[in-house]
N, C-alpha and C. Protein backbone atom coordinates (compact mmCIF):
# COMPACT_ATOMS: atom_id res chain seq x y z
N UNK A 1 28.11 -95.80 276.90
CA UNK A 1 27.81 -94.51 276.29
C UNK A 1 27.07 -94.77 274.98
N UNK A 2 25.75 -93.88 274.90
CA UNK A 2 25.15 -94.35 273.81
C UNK A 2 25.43 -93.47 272.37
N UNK A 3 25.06 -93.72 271.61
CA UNK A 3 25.16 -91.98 270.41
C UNK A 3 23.85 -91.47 269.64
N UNK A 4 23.53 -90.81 269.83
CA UNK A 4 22.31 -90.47 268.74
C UNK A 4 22.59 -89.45 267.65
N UNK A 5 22.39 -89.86 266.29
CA UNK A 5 22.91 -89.29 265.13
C UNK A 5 21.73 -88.61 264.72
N UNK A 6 21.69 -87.37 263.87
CA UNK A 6 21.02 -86.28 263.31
C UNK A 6 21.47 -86.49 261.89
N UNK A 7 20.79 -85.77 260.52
CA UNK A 7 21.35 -85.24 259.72
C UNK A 7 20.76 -84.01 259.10
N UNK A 8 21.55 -83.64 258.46
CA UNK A 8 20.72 -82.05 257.70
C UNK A 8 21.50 -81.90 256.19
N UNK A 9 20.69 -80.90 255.63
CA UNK A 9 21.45 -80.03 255.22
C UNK A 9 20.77 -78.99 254.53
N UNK A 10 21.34 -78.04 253.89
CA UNK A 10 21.10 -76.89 253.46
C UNK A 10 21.62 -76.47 252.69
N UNK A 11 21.16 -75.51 251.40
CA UNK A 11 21.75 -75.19 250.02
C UNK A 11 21.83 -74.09 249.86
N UNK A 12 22.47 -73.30 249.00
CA UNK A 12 23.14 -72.09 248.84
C UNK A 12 23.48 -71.82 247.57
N UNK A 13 23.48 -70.51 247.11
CA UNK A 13 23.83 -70.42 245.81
C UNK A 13 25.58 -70.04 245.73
N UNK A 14 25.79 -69.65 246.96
CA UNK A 14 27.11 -69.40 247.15
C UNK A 14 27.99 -70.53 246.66
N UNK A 15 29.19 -70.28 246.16
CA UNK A 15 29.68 -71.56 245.74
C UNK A 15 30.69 -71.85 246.90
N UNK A 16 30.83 -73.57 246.69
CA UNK A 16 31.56 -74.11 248.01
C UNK A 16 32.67 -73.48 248.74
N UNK A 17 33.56 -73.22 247.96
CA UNK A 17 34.78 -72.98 248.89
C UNK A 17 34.88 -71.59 249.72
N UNK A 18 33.99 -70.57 248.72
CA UNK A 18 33.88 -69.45 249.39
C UNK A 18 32.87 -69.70 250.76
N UNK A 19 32.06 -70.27 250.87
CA UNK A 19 31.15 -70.37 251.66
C UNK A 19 31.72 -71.08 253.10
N UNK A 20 32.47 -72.53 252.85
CA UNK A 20 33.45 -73.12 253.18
C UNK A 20 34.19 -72.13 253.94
N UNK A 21 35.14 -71.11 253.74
CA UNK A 21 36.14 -70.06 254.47
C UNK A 21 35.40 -69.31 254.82
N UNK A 22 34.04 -68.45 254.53
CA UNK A 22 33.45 -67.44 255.48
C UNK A 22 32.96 -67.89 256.38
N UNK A 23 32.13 -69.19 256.34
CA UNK A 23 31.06 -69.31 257.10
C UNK A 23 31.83 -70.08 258.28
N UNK A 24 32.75 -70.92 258.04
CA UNK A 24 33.67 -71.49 258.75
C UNK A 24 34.88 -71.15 259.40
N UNK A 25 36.01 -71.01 258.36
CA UNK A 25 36.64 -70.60 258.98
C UNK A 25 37.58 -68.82 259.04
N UNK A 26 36.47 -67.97 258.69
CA UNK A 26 36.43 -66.68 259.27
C UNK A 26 35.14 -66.59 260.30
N UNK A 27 35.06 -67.56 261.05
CA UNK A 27 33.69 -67.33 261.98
C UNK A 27 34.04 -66.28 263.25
N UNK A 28 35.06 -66.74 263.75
CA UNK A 28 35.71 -66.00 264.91
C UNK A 28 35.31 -64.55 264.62
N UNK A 29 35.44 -64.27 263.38
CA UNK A 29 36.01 -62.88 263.01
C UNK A 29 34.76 -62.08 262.92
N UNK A 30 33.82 -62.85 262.40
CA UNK A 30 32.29 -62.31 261.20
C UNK A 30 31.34 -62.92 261.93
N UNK A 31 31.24 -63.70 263.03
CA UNK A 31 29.71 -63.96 263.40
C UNK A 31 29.52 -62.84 264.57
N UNK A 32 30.15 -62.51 265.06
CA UNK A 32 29.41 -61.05 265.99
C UNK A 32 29.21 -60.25 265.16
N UNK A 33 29.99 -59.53 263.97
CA UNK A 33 29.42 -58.53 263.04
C UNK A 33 28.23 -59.26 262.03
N UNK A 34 28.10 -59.93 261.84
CA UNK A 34 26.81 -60.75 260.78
C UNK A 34 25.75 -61.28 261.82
N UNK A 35 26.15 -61.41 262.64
CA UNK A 35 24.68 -61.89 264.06
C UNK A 35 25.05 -61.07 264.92
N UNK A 36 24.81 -59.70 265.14
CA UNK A 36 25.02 -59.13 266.34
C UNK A 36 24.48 -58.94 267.47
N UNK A 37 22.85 -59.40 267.44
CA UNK A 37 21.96 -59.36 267.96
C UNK A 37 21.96 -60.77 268.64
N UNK A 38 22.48 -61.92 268.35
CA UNK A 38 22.82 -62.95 268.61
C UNK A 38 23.95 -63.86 269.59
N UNK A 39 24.67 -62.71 268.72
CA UNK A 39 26.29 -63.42 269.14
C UNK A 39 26.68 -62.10 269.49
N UNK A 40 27.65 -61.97 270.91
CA UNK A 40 28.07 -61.22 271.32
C UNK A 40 29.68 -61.24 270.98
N UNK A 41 30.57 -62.31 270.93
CA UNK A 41 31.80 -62.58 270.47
C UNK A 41 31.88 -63.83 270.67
N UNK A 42 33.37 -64.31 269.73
CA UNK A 42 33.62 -65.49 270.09
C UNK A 42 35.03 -65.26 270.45
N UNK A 43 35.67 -65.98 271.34
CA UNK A 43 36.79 -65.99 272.05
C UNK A 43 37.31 -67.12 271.99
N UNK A 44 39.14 -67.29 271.34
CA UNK A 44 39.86 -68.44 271.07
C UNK A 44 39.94 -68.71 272.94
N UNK A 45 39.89 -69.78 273.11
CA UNK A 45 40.64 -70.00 274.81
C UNK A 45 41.97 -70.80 274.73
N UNK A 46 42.27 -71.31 273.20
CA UNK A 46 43.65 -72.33 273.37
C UNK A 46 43.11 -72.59 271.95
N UNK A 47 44.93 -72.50 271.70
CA UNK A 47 45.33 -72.80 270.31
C UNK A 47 45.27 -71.63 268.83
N UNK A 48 44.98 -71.94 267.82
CA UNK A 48 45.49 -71.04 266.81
C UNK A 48 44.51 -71.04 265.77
N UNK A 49 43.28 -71.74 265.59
CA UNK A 49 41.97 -71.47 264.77
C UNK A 49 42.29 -73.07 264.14
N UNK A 50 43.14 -73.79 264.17
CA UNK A 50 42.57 -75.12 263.84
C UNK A 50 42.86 -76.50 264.60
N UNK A 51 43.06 -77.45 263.84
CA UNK A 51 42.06 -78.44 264.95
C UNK A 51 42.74 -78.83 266.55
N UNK A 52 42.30 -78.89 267.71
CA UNK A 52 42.83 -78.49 268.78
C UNK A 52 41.76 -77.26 269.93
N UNK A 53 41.64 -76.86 268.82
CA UNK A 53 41.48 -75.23 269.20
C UNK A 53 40.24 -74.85 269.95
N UNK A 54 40.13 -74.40 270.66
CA UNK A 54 38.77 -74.26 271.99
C UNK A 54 38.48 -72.96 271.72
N UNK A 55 37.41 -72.89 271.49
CA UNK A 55 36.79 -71.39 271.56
C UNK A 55 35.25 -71.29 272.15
N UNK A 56 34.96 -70.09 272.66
CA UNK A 56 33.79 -70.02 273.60
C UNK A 56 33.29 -68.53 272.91
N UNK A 57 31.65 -69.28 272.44
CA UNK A 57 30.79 -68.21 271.58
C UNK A 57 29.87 -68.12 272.66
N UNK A 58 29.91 -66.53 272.52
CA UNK A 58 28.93 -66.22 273.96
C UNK A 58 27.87 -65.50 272.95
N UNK A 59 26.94 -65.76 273.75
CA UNK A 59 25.49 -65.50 273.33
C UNK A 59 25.13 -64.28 273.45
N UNK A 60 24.01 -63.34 272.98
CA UNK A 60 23.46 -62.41 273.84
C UNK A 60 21.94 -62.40 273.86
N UNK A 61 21.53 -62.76 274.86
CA UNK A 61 19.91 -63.04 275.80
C UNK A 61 19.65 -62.24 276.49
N UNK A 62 18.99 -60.82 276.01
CA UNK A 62 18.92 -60.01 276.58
C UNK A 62 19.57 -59.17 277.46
N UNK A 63 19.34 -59.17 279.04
CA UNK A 63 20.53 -58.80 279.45
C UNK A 63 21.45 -59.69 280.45
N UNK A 64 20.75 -61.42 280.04
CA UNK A 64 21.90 -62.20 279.77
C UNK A 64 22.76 -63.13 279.23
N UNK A 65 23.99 -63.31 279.28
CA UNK A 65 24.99 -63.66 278.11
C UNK A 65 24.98 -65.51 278.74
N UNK A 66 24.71 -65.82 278.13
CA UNK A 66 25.54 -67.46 278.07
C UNK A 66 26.17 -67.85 276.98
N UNK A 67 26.79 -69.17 277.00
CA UNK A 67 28.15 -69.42 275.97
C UNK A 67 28.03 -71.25 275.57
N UNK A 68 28.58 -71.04 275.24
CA UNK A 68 28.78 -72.55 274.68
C UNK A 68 30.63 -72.72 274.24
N UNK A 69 30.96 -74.00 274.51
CA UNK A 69 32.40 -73.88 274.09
C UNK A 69 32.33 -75.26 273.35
N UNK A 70 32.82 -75.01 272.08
CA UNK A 70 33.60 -75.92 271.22
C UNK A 70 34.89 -76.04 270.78
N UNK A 71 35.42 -76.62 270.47
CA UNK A 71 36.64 -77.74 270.36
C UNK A 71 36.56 -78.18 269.03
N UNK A 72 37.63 -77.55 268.19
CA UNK A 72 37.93 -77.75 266.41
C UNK A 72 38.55 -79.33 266.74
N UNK A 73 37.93 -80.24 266.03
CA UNK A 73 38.31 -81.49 265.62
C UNK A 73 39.24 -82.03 264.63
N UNK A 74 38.75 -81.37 263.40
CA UNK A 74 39.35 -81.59 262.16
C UNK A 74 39.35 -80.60 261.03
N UNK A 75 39.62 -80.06 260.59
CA UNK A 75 39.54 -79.78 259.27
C UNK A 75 40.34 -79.74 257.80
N UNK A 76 39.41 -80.25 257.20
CA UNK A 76 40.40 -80.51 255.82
C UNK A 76 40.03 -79.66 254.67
N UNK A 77 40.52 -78.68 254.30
CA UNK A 77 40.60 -77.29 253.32
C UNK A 77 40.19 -78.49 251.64
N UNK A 78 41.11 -79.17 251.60
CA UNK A 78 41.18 -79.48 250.34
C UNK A 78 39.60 -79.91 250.07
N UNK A 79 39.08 -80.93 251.00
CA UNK A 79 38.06 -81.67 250.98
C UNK A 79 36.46 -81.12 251.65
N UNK A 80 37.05 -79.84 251.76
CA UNK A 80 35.58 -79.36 252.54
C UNK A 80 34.84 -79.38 253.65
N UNK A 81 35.58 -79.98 254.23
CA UNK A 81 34.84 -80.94 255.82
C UNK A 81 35.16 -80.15 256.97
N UNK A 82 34.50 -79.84 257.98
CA UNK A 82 35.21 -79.28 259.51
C UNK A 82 34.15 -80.03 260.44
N UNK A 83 34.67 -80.55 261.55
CA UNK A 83 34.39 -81.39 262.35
C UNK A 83 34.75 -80.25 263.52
N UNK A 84 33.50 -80.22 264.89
CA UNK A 84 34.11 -79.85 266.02
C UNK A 84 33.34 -80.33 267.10
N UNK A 85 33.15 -80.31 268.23
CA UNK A 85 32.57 -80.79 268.96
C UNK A 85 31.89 -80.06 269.81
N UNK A 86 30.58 -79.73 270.38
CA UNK A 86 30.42 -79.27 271.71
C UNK A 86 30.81 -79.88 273.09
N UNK A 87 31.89 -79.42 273.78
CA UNK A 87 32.39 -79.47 275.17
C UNK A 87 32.13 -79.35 276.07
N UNK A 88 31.41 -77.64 276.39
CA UNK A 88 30.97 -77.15 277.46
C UNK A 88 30.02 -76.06 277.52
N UNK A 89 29.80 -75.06 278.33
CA UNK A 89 28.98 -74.01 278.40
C UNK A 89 27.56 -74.16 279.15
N UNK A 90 26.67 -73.26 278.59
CA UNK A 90 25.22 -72.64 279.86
C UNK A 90 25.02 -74.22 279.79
N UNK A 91 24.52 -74.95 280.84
CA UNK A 91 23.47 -75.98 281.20
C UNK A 91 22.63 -75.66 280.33
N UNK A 92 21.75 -74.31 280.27
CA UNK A 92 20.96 -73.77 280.15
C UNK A 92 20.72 -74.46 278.48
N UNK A 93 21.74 -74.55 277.90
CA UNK A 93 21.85 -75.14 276.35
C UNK A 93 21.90 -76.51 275.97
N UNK A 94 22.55 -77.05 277.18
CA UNK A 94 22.94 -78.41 276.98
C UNK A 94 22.20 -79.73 277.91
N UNK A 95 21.92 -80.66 277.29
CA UNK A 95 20.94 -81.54 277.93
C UNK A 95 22.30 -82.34 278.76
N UNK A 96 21.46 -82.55 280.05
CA UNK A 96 22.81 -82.73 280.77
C UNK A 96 22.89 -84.38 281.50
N UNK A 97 21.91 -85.06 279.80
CA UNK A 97 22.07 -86.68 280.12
C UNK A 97 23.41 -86.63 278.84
N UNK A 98 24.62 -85.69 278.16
CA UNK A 98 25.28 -85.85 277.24
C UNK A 98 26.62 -85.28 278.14
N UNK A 99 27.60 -86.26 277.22
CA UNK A 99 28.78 -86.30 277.77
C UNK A 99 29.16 -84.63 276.81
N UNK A 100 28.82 -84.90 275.37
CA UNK A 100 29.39 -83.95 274.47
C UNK A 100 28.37 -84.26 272.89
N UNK A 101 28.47 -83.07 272.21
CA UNK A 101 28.32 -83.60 270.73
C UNK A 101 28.67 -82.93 269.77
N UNK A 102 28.96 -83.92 269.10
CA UNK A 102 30.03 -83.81 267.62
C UNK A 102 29.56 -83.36 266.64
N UNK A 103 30.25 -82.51 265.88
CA UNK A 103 29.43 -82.55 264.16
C UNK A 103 30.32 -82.50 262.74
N UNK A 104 29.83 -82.82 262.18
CA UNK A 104 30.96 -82.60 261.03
C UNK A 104 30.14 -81.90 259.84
N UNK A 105 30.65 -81.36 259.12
CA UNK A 105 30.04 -80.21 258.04
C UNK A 105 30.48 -80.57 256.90
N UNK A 106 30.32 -80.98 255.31
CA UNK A 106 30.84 -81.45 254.48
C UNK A 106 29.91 -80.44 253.61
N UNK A 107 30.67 -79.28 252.97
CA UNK A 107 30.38 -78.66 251.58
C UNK A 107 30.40 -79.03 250.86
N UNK A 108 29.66 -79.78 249.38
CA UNK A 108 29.67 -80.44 248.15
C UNK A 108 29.18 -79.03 247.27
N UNK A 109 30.04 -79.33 245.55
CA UNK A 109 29.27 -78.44 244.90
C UNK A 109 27.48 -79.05 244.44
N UNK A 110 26.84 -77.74 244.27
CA UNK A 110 25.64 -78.23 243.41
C UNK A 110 25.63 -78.29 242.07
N UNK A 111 24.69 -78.44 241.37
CA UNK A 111 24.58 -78.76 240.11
C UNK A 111 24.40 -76.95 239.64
N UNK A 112 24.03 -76.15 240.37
CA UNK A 112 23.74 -74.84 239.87
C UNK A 112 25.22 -74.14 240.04
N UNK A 113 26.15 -74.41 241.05
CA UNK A 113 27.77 -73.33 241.24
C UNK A 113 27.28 -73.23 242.33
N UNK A 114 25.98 -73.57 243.23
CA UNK A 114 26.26 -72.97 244.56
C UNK A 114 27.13 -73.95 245.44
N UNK A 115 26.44 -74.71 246.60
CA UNK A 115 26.84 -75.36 247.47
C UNK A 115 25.58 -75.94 248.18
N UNK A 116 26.18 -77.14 248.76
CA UNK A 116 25.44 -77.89 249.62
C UNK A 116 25.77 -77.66 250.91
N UNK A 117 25.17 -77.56 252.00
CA UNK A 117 26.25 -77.95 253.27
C UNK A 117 25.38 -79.47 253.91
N UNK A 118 26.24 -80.30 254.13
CA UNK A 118 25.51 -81.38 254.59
C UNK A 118 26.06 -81.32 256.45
N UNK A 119 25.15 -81.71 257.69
CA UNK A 119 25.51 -81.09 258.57
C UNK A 119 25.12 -82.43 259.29
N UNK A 120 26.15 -83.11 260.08
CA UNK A 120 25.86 -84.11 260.94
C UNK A 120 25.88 -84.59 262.58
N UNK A 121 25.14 -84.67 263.07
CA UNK A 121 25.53 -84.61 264.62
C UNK A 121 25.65 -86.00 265.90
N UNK A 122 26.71 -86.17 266.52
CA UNK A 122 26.28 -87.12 267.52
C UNK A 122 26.51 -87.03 268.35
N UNK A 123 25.09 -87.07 269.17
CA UNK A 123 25.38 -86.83 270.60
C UNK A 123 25.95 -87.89 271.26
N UNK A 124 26.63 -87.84 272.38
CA UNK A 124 27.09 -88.84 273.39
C UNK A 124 26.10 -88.86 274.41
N UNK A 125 25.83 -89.56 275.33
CA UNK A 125 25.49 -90.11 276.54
C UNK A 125 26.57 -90.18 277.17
N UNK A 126 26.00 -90.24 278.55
CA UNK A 126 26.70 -89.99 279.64
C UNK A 126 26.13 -91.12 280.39
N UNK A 127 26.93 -92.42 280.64
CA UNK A 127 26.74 -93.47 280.70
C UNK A 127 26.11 -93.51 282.35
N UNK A 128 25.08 -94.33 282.51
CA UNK A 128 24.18 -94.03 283.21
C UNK A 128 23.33 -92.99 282.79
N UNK A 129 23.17 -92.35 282.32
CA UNK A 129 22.21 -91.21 282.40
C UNK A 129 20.55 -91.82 282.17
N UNK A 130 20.13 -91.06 282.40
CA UNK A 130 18.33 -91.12 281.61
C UNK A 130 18.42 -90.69 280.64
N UNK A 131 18.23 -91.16 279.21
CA UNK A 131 17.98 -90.24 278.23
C UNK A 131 16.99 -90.42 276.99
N UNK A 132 16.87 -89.12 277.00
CA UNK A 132 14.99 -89.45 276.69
C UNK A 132 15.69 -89.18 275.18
N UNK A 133 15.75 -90.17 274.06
CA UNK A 133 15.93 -89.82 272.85
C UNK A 133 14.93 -88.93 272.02
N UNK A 134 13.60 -88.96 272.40
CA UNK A 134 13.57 -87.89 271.69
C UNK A 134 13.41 -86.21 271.85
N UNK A 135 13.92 -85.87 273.31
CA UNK A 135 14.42 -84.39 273.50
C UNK A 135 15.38 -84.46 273.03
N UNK A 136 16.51 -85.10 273.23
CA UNK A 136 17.80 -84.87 272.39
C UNK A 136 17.65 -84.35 270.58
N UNK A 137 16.85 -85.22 270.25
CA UNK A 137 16.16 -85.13 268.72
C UNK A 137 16.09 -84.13 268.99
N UNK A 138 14.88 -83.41 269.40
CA UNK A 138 14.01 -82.24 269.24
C UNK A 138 14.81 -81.06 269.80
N UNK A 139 16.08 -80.83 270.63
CA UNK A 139 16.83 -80.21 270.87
C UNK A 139 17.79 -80.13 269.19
N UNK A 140 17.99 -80.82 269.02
CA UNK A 140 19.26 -80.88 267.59
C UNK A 140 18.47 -79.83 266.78
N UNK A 141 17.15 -80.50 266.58
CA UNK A 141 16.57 -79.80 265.35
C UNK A 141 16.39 -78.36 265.99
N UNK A 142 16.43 -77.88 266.97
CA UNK A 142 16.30 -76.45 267.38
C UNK A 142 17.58 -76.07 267.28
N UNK A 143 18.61 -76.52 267.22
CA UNK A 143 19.69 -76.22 267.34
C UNK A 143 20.02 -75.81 265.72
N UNK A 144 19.59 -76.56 264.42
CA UNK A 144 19.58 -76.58 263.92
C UNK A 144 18.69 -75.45 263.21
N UNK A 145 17.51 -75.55 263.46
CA UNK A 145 17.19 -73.74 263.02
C UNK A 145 18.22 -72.92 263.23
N UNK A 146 18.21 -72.36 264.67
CA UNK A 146 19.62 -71.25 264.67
C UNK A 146 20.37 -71.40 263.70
N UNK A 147 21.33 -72.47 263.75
CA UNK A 147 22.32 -72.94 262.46
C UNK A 147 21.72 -72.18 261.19
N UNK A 148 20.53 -72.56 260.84
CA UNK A 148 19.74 -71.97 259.12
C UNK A 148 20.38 -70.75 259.31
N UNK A 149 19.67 -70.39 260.49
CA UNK A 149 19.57 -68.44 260.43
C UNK A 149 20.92 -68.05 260.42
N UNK A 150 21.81 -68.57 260.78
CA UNK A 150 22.63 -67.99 261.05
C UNK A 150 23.32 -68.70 259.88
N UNK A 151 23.63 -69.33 259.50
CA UNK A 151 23.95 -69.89 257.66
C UNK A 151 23.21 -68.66 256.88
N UNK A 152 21.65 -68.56 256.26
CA UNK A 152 21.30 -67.38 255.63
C UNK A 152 21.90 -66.37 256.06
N UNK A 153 22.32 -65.70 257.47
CA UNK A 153 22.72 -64.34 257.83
C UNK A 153 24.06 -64.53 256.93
N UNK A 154 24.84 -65.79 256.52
CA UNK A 154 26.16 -65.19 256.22
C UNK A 154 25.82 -65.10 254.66
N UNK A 155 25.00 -66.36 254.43
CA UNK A 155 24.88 -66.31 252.67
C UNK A 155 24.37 -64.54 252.01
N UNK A 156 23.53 -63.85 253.08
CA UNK A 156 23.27 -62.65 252.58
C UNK A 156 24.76 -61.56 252.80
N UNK A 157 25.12 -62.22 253.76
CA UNK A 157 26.45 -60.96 254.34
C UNK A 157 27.70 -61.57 252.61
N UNK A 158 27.55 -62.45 252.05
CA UNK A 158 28.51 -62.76 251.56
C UNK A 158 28.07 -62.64 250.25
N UNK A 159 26.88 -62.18 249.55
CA UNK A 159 26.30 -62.00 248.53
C UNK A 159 26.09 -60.25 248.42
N UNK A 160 25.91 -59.89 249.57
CA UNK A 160 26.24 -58.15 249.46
C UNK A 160 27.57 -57.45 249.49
N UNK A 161 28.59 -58.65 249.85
CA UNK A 161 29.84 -58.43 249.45
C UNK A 161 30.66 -59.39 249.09
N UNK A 162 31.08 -59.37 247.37
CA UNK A 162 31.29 -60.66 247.08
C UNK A 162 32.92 -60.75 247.17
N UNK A 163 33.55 -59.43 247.72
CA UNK A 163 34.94 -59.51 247.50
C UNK A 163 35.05 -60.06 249.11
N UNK A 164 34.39 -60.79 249.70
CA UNK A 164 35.08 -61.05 250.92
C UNK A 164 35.58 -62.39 250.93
């Protein structure tokens, strides 16, 4: 099994910890109302919102829905970090020379009060497979737009209301 690693990240004026609990872990709750056009719901399938925990974010593509399911890995409140994995869902999303892929999210403060999010990914192989490293690449980084947009959709949802 091979791995191919990504990195990112993205800045915010929001400061860490708040950004940290909305964007993370009130997602269940706030990404169908903050992406509605996007995200149709997300649904726990097992467990209690941390690590363990399987949930399946269904899409909305016109008039049709596909999903993706991830799997909470880790998370550590004190330290900023949430780790989860992609599992399952549409083919349609997932390159299907990968067993699964991982990511972990690490919020740092900035030098201004906002936040950093640093965003990391590795894919697995699926031993034997063909795999063309750089669709996998070029898949992440698309994957990774969405991510922006949908990061800005919360930084604005969380700057027009700062009591959340």
């Amino acid at each position: 099994m091979g791995v191919i690693t990504c990195e990112w990240q993205v800045a915010t004026t929001v400061p860490p910890a708040k950004m940290f609990k909305t964007f993370l872990l009130d997602s269940e709750i706030l990404l169908p109302k903050i992406c509605p056009r996007a995200i149709k719901s997300v649904v726990i399938l097992e467990g209690d919102g941390g690590p363990g925990t399987i949930k399946q974010i269904n899409f909305n593509h016109g008039s049709e829905l596909s999903h993706v399911k991830e799997r909470i890995d880790a998370i550590d409140k004190e330290n900023l970090t949430y780790d989860y994995s992609v599992i399952g869902g549409d083919p349609a999303l997932l390159n299907k020379a990968l067993d699964k892929i991982s990511f972990q999210i690490k919020v740092e403060s900035s030098p201004d009060g906002g936040s950093i999010f640093k965003r990391s990914s590795k894919s697995y192989t699926i031993d034997g497979a063909e795999v063309n490293e750089e669709e996998i690449k070029a898949g992440q980084e698309k994957a990774m737009e969405a991510f922006v947009g949908i990061f800005r959709a919360f930084e604005a949802y969380i700057l027009a209301n700062p009591d959340v």
